[in-house]
Protein backbone atom coordinates (compact mmCIF):
# COMPACT_ATOMS: atom_id res chain seq x y z
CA UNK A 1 49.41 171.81 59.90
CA UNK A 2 51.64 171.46 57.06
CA UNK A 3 52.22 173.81 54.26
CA UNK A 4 50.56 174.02 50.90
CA UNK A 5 53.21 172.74 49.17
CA UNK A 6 53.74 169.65 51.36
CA UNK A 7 50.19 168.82 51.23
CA UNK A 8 50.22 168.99 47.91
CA UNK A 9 53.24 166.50 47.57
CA UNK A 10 50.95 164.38 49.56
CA UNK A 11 47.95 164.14 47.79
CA UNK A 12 50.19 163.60 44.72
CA UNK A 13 51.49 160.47 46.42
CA UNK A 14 48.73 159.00 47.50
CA UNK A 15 47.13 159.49 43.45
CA UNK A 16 50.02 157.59 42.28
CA UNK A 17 49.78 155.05 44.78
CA UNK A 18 46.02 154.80 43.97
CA UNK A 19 46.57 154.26 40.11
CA UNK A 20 49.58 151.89 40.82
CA UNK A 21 46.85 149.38 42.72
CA UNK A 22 44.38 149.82 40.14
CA UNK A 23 46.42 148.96 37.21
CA UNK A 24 48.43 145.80 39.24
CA UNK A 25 46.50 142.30 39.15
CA UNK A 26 48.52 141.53 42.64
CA UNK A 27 50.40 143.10 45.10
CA UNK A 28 52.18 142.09 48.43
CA UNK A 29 52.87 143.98 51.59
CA UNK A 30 55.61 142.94 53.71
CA UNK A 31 56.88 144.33 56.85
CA UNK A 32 61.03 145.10 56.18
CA UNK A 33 62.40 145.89 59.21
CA UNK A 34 65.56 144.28 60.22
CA UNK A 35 66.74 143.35 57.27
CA UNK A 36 70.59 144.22 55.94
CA UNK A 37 71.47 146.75 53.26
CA UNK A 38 73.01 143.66 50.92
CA UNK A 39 69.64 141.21 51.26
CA UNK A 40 67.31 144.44 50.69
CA UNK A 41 69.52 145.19 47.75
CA UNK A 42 69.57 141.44 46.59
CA UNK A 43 65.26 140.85 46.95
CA UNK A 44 65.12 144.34 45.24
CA UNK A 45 67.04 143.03 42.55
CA UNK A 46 65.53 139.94 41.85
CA UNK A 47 61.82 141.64 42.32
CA UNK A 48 62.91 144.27 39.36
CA UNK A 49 64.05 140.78 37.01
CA UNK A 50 60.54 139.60 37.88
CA UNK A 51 58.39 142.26 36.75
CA UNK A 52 57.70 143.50 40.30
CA UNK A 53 57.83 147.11 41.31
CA UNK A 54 58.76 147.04 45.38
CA UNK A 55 58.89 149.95 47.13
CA UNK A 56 58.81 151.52 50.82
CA UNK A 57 55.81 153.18 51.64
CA UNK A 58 54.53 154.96 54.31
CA UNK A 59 51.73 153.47 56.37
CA UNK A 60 49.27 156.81 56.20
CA UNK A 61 49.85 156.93 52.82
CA UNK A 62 49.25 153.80 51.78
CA UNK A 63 46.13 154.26 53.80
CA UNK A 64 44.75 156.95 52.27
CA UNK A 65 45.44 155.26 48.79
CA UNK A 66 42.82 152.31 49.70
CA UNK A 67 40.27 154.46 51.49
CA UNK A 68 36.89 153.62 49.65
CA UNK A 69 38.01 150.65 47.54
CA UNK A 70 38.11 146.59 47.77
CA UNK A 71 41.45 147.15 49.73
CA UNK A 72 40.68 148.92 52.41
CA UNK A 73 40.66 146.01 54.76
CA UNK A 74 44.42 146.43 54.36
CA UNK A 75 44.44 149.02 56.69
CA UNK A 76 44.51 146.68 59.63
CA UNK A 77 48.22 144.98 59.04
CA UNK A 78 49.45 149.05 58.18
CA UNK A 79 51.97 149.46 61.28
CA UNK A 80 55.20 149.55 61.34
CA UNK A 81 57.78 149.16 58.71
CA UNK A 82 55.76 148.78 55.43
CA UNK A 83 56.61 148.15 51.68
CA UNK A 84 54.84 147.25 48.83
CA UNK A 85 55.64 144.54 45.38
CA UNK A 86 52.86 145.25 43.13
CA UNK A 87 52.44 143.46 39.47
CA UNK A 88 50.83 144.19 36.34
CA UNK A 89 52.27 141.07 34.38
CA UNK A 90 52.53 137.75 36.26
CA UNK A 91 50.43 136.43 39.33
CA UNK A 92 52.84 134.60 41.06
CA UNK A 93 56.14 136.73 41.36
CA UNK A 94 55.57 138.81 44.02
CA UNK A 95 54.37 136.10 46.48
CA UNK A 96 56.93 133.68 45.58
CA UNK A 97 59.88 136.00 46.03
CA UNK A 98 58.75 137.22 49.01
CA UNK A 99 57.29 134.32 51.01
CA UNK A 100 60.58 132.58 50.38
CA UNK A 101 62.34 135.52 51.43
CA UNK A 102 60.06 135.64 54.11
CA UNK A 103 61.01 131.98 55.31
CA UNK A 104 64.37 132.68 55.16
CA UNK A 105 64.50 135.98 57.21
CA UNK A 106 62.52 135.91 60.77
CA UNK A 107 62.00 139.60 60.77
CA UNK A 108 60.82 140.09 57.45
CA UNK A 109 57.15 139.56 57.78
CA UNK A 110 54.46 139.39 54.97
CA UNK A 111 51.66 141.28 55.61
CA UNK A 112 48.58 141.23 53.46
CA UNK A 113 48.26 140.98 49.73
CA UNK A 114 45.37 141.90 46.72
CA UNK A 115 44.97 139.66 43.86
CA UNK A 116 43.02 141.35 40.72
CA UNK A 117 41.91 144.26 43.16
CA UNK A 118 40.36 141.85 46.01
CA UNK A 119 41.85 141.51 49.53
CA UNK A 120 43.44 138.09 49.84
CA UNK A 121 44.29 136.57 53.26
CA UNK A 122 47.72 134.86 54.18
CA UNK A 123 47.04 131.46 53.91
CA UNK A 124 45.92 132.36 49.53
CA UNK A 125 48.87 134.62 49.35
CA UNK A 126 51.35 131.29 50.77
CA UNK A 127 49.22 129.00 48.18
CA UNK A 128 49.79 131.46 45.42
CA UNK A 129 53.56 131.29 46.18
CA UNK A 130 54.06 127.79 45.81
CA UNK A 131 52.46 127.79 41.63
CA UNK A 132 55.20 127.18 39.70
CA UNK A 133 56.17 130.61 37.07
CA UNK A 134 54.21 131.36 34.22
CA UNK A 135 56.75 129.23 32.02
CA UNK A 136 56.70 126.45 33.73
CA UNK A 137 52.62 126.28 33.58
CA UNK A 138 52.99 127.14 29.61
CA UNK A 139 55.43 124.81 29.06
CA UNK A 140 53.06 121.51 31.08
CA UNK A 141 50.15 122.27 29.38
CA UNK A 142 51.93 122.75 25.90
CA UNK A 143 53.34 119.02 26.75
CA UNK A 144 50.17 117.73 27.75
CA UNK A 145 48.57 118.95 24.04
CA UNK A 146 51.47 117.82 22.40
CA UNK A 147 51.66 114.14 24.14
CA UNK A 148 48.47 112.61 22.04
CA UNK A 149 49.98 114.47 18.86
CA UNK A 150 53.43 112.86 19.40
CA UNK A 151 52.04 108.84 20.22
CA UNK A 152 49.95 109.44 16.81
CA UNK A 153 52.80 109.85 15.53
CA UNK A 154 54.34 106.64 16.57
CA UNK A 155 51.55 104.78 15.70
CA UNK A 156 51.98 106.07 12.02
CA UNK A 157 55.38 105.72 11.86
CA UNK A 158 55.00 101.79 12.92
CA UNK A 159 52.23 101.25 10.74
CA UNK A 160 55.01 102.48 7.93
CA UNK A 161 57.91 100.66 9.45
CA UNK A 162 55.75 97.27 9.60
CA UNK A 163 54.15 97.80 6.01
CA UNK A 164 57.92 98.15 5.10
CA UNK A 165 58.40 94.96 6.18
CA UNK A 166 56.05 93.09 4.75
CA UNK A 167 56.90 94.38 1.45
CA UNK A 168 60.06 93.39 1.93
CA UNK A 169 59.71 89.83 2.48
């Protein structure tokens, strides 16, 4: 039986953990294992310049944390090596980093993943990792409302050029 104090460590863990999910609109968990110092160091890095917190976690733990909620069907995949990339900005980031890290590295494995505090199966979490980033989707539909703006504008402008013209002459 553990001590007070270590206990209490615990249950201060798993709290965190708990209001980490709560407040993320996605999350990702991968299993790690086999993977070198320099590509953990490297995903880690671009993860962080994504908006994605990624972190090691222990399997009980994480447990614990989704005992009673939405997530709990994550328990199943929670063996082995296990970490977590959680977001609370962007939709996308997690699973694209990751799944293409993924493809890239046999041993690194993803897992299971939550998307606005539902469990999500593999097959949504591979779909959601193939949307282009936010900025990209901003920047099509922003061209798309600015295309019929832009050929009105043409139109005017010939309309000028050819009543130029004909003044002209």
């Amino acid at each position: 039986m553990p001590n007070a104090k270590v206990l209490a460590q615990k249950q201060q863990i798993v709290e965190d953990l708990k209001s980490k999910l709560s407040s993320a609109i996605t999350g990702v968990v991968v299993d790690y294992k086999g993977i070198s110092v320099a590509d953990d160091t490297a995903l880690r890095k671009e993860l962080r310049e994504n908006g994605v917190n990624y972190f090691v976690v222990k399997n009980t733990l994480l447990s614990r944390a989704v005992e009673g909620t939405d997530l709990e069907g994550m328990k199943e995949v929670l063996e082995g090596t296990t970490a977590i990339a959680i977001s609370e900005t962007d939709y996308t980031a997690a699973a694209r980093i990751l799944c293409k890290y993924a493809s890239a590295h046999d041993n690194f494995t993803v897992k299971s993943g939550f998307l606005d505090g539902k469990l999500i199966d593999l097959s949504t979490i591979e779909q959601l990792a193939k949307l282009p980033t936010r900025e990209v989707l901003l920047a099509t539909v922003l061209s798309a409302f600015q295309a019929p703006i832009s050929a009105f504008a043409r139109a005017v402008q010939a309309i000028v050029d050819k009543n130029g013209e004909a003044a002209a002459e």
